[in-house]
N, C-alpha and C. Protein backbone atom coordinates (compact mmCIF):
# COMPACT_ATOMS: atom_id res chain seq x y z
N UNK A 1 0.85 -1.18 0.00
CA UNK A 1 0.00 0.00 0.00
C UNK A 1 0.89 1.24 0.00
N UNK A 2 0.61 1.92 -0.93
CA UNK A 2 1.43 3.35 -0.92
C UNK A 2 0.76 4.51 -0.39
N UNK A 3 1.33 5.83 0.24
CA UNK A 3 0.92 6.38 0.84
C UNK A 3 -0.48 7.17 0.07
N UNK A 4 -1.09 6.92 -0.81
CA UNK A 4 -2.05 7.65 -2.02
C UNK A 4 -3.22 6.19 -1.53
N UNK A 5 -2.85 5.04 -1.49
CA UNK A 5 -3.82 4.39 -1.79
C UNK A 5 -4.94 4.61 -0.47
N UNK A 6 -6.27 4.07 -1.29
CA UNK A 6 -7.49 3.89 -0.17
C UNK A 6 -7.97 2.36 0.08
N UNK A 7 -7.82 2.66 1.50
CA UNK A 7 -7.80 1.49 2.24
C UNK A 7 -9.87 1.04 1.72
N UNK A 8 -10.98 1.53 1.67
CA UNK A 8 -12.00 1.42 1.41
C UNK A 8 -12.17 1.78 -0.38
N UNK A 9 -11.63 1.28 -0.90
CA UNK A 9 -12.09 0.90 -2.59
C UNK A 9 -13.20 1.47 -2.98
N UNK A 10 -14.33 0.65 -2.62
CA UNK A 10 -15.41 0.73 -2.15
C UNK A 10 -16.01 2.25 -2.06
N UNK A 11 -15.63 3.02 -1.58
CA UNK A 11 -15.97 4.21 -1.29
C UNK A 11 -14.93 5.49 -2.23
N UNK A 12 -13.88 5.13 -2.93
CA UNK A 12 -13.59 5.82 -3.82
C UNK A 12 -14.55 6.75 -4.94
N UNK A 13 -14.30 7.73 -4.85
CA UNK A 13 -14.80 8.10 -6.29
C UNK A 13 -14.33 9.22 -7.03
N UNK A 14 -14.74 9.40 -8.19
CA UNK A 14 -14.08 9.87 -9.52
C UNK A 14 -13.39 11.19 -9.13
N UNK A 15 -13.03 11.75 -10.16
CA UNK A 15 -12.23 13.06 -10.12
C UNK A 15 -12.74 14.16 -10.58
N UNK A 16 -14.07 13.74 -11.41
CA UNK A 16 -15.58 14.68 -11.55
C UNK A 16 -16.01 14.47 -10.40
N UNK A 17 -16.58 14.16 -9.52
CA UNK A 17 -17.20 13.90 -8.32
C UNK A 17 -16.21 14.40 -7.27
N UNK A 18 -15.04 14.71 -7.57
CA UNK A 18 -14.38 15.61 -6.54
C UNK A 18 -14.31 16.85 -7.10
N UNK A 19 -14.28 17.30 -8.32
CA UNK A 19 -14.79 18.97 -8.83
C UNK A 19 -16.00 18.92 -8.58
N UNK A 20 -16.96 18.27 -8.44
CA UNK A 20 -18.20 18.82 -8.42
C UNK A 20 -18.48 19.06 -6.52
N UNK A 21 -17.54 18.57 -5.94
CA UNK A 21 -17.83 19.00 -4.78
C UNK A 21 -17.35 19.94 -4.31
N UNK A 22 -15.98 20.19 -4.52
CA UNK A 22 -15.38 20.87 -4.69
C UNK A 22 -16.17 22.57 -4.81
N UNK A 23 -16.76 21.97 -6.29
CA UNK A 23 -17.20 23.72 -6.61
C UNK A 23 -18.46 23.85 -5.59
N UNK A 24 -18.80 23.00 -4.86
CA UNK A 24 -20.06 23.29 -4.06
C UNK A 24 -20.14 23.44 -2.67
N UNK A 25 -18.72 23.06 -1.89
CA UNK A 25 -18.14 23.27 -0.96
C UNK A 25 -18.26 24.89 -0.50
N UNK A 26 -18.56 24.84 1.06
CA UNK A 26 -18.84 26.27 1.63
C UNK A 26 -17.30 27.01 1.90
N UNK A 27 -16.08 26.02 1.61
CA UNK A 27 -14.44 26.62 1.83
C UNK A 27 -14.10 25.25 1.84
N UNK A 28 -12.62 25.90 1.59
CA UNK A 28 -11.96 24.67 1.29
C UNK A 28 -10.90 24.47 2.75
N UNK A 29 -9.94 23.45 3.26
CA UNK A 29 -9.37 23.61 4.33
C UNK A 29 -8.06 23.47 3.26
N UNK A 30 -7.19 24.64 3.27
CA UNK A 30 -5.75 24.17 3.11
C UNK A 30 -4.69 23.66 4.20
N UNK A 31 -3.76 22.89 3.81
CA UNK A 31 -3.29 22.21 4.89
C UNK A 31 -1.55 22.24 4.16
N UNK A 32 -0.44 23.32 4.95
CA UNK A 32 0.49 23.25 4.60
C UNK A 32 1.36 22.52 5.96
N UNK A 33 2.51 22.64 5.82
CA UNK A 33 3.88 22.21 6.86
C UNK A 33 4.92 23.29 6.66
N UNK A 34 5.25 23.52 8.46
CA UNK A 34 6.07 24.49 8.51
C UNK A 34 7.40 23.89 8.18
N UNK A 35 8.46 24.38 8.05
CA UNK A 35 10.06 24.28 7.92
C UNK A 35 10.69 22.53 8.75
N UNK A 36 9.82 22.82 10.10
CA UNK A 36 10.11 21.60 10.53
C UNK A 36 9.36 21.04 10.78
N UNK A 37 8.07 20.53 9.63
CA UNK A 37 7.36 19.91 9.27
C UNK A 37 5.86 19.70 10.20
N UNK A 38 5.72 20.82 11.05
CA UNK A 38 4.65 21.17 11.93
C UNK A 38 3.47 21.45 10.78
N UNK A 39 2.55 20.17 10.81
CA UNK A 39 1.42 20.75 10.22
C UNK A 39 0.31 22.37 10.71
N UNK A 40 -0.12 22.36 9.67
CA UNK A 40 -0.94 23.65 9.75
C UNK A 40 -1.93 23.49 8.61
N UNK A 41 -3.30 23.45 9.01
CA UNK A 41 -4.71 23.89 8.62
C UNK A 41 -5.15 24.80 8.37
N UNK A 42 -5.56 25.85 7.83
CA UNK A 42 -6.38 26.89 7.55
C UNK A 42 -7.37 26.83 6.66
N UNK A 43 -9.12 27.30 7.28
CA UNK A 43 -9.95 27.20 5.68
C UNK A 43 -9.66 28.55 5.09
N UNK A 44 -9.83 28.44 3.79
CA UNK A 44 -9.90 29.53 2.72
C UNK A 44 -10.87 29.42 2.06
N UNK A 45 -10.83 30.42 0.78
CA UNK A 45 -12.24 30.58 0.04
C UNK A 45 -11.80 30.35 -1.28
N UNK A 46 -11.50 29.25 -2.04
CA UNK A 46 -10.86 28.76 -2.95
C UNK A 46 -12.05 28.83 -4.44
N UNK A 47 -11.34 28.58 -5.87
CA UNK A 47 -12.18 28.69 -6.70
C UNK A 47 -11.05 27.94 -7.60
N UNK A 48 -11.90 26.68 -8.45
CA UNK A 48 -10.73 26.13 -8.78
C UNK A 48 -10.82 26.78 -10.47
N UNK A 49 -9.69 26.25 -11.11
CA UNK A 49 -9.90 26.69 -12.84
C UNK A 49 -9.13 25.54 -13.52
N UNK A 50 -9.76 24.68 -14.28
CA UNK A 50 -9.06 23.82 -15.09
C UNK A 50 -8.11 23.22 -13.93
N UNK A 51 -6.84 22.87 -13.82
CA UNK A 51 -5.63 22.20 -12.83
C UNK A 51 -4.97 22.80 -11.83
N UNK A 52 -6.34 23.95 -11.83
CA UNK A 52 -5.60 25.03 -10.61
C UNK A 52 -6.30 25.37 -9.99
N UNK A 53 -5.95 25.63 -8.41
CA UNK A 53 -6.91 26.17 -7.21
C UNK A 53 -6.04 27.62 -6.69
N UNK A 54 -7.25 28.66 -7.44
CA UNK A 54 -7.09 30.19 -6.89
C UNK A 54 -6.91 30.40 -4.83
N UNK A 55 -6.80 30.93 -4.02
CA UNK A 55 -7.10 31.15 -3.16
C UNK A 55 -6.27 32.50 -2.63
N UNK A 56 -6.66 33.02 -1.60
CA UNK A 56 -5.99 34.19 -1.60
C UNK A 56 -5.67 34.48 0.05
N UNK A 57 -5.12 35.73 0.19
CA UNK A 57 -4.77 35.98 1.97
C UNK A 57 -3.90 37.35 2.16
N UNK A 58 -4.07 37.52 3.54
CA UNK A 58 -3.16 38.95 3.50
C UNK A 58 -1.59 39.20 2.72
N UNK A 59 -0.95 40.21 2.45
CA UNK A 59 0.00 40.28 1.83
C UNK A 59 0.83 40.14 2.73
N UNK A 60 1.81 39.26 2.13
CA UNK A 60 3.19 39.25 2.91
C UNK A 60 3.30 38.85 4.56
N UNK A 61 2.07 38.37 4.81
CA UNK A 61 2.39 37.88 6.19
C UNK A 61 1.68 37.04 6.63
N UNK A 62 1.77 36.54 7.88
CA UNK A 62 1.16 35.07 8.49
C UNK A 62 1.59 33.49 8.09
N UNK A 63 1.40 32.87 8.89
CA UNK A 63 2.11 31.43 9.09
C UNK A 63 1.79 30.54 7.68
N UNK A 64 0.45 30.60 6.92
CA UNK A 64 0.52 30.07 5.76
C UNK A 64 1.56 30.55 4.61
N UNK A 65 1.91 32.19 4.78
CA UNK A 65 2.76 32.65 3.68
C UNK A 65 3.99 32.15 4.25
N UNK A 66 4.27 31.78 5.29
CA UNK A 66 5.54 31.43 5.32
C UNK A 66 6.12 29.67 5.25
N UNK A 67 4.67 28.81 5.89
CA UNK A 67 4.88 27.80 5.70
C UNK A 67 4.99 27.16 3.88
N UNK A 68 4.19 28.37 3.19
CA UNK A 68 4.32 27.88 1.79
C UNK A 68 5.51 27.98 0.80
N UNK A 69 5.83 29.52 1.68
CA UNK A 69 7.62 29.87 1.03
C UNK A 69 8.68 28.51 1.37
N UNK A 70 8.46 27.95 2.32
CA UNK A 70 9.21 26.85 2.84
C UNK A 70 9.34 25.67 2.26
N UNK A 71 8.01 25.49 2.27
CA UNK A 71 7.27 24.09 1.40
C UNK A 71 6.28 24.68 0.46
N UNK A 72 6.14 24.33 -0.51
CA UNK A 72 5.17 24.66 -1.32
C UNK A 72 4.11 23.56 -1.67
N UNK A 73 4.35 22.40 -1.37
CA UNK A 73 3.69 20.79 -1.18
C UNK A 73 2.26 21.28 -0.48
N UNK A 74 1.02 21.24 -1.02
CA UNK A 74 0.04 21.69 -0.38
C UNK A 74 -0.56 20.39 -0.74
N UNK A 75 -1.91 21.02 0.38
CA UNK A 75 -3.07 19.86 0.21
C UNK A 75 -4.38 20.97 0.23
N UNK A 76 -5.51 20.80 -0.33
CA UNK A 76 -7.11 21.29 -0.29
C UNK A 76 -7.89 20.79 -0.02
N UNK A 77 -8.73 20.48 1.09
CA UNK A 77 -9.59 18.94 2.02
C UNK A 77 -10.77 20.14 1.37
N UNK A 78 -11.77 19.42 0.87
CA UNK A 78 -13.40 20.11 0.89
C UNK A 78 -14.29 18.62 1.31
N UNK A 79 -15.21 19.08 2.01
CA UNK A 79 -15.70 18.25 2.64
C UNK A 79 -17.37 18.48 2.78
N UNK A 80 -18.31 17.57 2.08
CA UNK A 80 -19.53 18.10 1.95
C UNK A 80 -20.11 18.19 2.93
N UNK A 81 -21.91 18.01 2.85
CA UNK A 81 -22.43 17.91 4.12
C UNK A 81 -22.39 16.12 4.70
N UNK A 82 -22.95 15.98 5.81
CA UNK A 82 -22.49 14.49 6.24
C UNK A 82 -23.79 14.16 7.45
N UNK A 83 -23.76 12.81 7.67
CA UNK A 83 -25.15 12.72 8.90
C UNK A 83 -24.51 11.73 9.24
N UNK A 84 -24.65 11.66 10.27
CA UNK A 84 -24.68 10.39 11.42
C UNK A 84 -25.26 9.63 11.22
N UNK A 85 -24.65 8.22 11.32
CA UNK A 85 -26.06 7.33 11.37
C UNK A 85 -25.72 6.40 12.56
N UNK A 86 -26.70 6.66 13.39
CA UNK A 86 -26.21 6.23 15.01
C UNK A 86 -26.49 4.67 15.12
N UNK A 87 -27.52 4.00 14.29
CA UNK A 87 -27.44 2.61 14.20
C UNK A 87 -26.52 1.78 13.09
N UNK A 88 -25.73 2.17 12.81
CA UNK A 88 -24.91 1.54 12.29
C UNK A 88 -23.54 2.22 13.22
N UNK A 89 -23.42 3.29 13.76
CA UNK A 89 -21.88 3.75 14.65
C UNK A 89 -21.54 4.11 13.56
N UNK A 90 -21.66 5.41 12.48
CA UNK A 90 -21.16 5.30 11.33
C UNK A 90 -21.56 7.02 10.46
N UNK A 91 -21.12 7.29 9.68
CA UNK A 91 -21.58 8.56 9.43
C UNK A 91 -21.31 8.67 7.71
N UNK A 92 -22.02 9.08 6.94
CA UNK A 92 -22.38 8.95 5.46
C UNK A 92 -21.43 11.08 5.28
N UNK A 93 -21.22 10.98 4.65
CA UNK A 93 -20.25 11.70 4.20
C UNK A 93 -19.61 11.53 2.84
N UNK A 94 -19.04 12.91 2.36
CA UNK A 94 -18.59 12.58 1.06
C UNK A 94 -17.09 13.88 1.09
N UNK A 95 -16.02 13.54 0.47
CA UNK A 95 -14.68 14.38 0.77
C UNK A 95 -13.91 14.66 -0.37
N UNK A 96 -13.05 15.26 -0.74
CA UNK A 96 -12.39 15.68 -1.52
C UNK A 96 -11.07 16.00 -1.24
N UNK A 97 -9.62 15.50 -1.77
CA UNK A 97 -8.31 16.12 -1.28
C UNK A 97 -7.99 16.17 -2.78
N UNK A 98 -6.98 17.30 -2.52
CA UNK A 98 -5.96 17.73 -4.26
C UNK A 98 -5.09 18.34 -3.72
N UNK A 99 -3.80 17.98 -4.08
CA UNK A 99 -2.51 18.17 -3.53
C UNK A 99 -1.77 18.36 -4.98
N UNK A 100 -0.46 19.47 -4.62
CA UNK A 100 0.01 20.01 -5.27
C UNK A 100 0.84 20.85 -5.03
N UNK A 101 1.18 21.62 -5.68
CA UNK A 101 2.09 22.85 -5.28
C UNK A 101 1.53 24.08 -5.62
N UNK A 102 1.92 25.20 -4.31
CA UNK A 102 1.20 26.47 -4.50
C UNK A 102 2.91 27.28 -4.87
N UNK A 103 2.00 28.49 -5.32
CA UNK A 103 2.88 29.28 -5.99
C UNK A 103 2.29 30.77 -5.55
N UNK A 104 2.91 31.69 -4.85
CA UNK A 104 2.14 32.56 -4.76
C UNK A 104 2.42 33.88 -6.29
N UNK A 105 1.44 34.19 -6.43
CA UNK A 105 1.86 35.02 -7.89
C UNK A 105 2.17 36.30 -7.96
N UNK A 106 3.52 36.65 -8.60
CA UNK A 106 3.96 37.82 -8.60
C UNK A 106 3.51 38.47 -9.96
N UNK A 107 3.21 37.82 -11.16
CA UNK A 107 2.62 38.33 -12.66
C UNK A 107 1.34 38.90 -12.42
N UNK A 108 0.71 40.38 -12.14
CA UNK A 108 0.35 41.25 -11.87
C UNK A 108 -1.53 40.76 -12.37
N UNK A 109 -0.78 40.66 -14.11
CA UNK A 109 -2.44 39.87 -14.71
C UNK A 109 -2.95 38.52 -14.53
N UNK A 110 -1.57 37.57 -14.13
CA UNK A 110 -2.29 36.16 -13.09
C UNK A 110 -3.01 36.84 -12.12
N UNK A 111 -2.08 37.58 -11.23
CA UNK A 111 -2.33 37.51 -9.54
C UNK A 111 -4.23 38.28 -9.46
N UNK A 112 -4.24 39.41 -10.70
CA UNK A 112 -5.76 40.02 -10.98
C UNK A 112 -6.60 38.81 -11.26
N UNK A 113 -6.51 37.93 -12.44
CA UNK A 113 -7.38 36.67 -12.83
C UNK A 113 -7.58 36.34 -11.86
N UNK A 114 -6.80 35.64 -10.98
CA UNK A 114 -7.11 34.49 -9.89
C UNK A 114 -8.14 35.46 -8.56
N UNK A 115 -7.50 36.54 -8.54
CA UNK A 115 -8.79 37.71 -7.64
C UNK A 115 -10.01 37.75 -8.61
N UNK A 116 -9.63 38.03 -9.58
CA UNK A 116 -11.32 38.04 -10.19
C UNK A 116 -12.19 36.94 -9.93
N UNK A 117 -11.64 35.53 -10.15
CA UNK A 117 -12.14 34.17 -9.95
C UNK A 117 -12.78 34.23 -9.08
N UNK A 118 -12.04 34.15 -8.02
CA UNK A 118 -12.24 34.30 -6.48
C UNK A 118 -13.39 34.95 -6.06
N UNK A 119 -13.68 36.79 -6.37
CA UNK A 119 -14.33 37.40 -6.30
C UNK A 119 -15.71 37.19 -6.72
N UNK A 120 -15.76 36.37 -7.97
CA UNK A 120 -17.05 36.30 -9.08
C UNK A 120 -17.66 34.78 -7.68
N UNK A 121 -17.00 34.10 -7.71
CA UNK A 121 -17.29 32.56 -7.18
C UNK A 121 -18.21 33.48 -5.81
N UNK A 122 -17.51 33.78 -5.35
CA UNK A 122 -17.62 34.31 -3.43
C UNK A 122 -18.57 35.21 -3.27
N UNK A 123 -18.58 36.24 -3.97
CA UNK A 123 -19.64 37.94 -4.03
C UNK A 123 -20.47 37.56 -5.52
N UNK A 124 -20.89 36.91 -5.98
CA UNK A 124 -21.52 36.68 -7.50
C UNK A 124 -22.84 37.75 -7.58
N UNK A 125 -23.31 38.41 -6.34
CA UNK A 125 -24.06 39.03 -6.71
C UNK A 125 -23.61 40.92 -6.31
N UNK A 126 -22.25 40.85 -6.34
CA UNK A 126 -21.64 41.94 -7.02
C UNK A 126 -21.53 41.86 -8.31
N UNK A 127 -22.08 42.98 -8.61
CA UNK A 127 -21.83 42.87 -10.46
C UNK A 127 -20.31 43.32 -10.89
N UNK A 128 -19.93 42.89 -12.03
CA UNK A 128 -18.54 43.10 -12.43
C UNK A 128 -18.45 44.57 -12.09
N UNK A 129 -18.24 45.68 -12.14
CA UNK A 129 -18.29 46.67 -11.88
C UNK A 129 -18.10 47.13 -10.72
N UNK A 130 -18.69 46.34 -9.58
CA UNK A 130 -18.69 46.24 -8.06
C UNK A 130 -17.42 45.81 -8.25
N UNK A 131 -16.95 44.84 -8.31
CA UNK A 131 -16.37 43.39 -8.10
C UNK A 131 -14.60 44.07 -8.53
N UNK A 132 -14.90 44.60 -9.72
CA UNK A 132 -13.38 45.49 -10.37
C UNK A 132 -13.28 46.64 -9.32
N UNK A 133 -14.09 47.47 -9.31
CA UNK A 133 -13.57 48.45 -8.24
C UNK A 133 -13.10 47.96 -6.70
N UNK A 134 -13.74 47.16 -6.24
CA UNK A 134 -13.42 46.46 -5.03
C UNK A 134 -12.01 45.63 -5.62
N UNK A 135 -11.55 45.47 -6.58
CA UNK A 135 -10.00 44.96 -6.63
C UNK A 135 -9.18 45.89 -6.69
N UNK A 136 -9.56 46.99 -7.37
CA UNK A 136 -9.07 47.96 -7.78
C UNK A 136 -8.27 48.95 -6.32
N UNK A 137 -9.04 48.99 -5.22
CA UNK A 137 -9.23 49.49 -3.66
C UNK A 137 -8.69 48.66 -3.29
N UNK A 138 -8.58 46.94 -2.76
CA UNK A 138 -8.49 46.25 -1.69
C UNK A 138 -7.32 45.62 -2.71
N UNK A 139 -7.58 45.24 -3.71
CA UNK A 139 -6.23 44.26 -4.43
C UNK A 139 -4.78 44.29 -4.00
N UNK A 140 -4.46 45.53 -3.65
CA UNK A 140 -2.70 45.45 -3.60
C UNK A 140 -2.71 44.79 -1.89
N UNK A 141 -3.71 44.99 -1.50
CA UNK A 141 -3.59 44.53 0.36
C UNK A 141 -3.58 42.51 0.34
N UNK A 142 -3.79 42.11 -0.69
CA UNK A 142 -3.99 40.55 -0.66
C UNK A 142 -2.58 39.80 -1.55
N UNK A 143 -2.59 38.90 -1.27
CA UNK A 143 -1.76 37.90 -1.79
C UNK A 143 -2.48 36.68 -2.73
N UNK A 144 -2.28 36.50 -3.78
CA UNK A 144 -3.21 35.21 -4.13
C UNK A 144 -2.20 34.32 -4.52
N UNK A 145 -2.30 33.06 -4.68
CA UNK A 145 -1.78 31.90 -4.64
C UNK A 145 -2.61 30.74 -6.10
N UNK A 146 -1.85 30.22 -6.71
CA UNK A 146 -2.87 28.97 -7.19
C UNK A 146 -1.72 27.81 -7.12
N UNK A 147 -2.24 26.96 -6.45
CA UNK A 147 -1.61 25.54 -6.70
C UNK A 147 -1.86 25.11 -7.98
N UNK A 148 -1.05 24.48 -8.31
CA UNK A 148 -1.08 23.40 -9.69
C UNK A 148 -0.91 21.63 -9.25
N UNK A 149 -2.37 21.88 -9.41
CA UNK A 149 -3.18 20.33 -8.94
C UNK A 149 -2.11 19.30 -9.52
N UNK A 150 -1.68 18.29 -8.75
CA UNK A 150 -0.66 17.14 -9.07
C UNK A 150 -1.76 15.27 -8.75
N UNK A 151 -2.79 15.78 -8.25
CA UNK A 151 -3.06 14.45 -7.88
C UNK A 151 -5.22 14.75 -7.29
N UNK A 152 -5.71 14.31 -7.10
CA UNK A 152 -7.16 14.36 -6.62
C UNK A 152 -7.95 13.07 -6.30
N UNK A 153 -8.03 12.87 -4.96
CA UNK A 153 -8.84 11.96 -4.82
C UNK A 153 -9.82 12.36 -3.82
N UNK A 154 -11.01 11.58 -4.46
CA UNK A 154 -12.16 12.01 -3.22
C UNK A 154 -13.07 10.36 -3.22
N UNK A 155 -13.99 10.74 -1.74
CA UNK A 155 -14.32 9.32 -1.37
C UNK A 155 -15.85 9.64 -0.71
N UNK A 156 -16.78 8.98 -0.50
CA UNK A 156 -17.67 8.87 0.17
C UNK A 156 -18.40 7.78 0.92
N UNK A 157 -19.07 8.17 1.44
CA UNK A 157 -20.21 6.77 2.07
C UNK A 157 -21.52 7.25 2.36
N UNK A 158 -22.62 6.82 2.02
CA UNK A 158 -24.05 7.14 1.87
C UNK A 158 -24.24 8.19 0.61
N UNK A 159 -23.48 8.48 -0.14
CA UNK A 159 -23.47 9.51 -1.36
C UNK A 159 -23.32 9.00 -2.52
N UNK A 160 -24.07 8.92 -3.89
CA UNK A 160 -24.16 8.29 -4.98
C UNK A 160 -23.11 9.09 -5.89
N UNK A 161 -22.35 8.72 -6.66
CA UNK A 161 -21.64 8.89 -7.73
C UNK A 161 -21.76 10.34 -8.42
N UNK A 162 -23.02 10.22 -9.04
CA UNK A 162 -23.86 11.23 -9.47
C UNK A 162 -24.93 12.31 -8.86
């Protein structure tokens, strides 16, 4: 067994069925490692595009910008809704991980795209107009990031395929 495989087969599923949760997920949890390999969790407000996950954060500071300068090896846990099921000791759930490497972006018209993404996904009922001026004001205060997805697996139990 290698460290990727799933021990429940059975409960595997596709890599459409992890974008589609993905895009329906209320945040995503990123999960980096510091220098000496101290994990660290944080949710964010992610928006993925084709093999890449946008996400963003203050400029230039806090323990994710630094654990990522260090390591750039990320992970993105989204995790749907889930129920208990108390007669079986057991709980129906459905999950998503994509691991990869983040990059935080210094190319001015990436680092805008991946804020626009972000922005449209999160505020959708700001109209573009809203949405540009509010980058236009707040943009230079954020940092955005996109990993370049290397791997995706997601799994469930009590949740159909489709």
């Amino acid at each position: 067994m290698t460290d990727r495989d799933m021990r429940r087969t059975d409960r595997a599923r596709s890599e459409a069925f992890a974008r589609r949760l993905a895009a329906e997920a209320p945040w995503g949890m990123l999960v980096t490692a510091s220098p000496d390999g101290t994990p660290y969790a944080v949710p964010v407000s992610p928006v993925i595009e084709g093999n890449a996950i946008y996400f963003h954060g203050a400029k230039d500071t806090g323990r994710k910008l630094r654990n990522i300068d260090a390591n750039p090896r990320v992970s993105m846990v989204f995790v749907g809704p889930s129920e208990v099921v108390e007669p079986e000791f057991s709980v129906n759930y459905a999950s998503a991980v994509f691991e990869g490497r983040a990059l935080r972006l210094a190319d001015e018209t990436e680092r805008m795209h991946g804020f626009w993404l972000i922005a449209s996904r999160w505020c959708p009922s700001q109209g573009p107009a809203v949405r540009a001026d509010y980058m236009k004001t707040f943009g230079a205060a954020a940092d955005v990031w996109r990993i370049d997805i290397e791997h995706i697996s997601a799994k469930s139990r009590g949740t159909p395929e489709s």
